[in-house]
Protein backbone atom coordinates (compact mmCIF):
# COMPACT_ATOMS: atom_id res chain seq x y z
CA UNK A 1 -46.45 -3.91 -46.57
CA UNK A 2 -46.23 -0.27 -46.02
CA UNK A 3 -42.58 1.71 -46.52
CA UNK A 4 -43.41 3.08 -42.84
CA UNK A 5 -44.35 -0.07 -41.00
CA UNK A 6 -41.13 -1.72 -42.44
CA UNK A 7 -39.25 1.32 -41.46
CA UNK A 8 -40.70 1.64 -37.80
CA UNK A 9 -39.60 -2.30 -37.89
CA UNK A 10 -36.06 -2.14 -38.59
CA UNK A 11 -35.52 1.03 -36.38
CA UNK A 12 -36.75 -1.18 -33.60
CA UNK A 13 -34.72 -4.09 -34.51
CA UNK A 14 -31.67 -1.80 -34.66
CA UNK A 15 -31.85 -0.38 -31.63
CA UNK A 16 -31.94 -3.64 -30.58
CA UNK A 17 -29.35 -5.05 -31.97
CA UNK A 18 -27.20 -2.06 -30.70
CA UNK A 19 -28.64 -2.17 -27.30
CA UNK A 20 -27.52 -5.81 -27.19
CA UNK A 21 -24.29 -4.85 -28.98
CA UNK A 22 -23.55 -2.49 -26.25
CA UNK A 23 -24.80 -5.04 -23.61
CA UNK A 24 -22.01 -7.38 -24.38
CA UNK A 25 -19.23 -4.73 -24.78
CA UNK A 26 -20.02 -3.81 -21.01
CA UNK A 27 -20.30 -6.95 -19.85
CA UNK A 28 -17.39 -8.10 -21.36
CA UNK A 29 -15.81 -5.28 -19.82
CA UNK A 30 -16.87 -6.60 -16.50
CA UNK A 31 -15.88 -10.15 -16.62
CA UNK A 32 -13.21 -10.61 -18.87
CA UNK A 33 -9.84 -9.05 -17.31
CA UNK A 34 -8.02 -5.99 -18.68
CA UNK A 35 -4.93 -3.83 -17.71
CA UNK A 36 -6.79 -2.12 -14.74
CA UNK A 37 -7.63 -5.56 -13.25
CA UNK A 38 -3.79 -6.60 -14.09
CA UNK A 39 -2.37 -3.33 -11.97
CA UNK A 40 -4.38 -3.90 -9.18
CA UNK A 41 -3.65 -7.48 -8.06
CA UNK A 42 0.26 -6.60 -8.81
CA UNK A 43 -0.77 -3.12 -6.81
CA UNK A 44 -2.43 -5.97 -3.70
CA UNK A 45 0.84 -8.40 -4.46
CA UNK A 46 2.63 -5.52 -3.20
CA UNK A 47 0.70 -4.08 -0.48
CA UNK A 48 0.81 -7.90 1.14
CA UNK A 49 4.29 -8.02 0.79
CA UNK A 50 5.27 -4.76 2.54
CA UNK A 51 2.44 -5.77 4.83
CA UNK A 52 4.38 -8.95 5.58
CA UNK A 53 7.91 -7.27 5.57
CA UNK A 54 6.63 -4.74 7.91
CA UNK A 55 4.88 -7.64 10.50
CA UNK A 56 8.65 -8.99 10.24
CA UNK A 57 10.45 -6.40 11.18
CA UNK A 58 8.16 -5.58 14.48
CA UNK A 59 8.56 -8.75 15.43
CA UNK A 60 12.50 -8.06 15.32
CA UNK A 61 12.01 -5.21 17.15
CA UNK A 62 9.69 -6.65 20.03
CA UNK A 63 13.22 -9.39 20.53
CA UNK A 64 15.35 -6.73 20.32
CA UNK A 65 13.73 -4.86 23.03
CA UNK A 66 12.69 -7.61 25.08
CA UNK A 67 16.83 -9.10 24.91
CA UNK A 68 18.00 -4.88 25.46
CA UNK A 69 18.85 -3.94 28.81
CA UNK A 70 18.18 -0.98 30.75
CA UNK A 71 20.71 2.35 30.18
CA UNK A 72 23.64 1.36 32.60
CA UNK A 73 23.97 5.35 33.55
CA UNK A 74 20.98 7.73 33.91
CA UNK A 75 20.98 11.81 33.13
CA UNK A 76 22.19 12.06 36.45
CA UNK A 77 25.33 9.98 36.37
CA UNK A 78 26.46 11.67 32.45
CA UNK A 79 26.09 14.90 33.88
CA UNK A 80 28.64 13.60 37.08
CA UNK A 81 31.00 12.06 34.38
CA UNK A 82 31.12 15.17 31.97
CA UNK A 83 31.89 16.73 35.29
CA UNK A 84 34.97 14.41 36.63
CA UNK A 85 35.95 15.13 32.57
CA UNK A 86 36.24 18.50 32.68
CA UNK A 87 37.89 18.78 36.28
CA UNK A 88 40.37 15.98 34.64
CA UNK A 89 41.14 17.88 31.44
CA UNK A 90 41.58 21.38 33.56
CA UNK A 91 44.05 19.05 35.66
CA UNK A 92 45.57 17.90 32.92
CA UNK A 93 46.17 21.29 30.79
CA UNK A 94 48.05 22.43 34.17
């Protein structure tokens, strides 16, 4: 057999043993899980739970709100009181 042939074989049988090398390193990169897969479901863990604590607490505030009552005085009536106040304090200071 001729030095070239064999050499034009192996080259070709090289490359595709490194082509398939390379295969498997990328798809084991895909399927198997590593530390950026590991961060990201603790990353979603996280995101549900503040999603979660979040729906909780504006459900607290829709009760709150619905139980609340109206102001008792309006702008009107705390501008009459701080009124009576000072004409009581001026009264008093005399």
């Amino acid at each position: 057999m001729p030095a070239w042939l064999v050499k034009v074989i192996f080259t070709r049988i090289f490359k595709a043993l490194k082509k398939r090398r390379e295969w498997k390193q990328m798809e084991d990169y895909v399927n198997k899980p590593n530390e950026l897969d590991k961060q990201m479901k603790q990353v979603q863990k996280n995101l549900n739970n503040c999603l979660k604590y979040n729906e909780d607490l504006e459900k607290e505030v829709a009760i709150l709100r619905k139980d609340s009552h109206p102001p008792i005085f309006g702008k009107s009536d705390i501008r009459k009181i701080e009124k009576r106040l000072k004409k009581l304090e001026r009264k008093k200071g005399d």
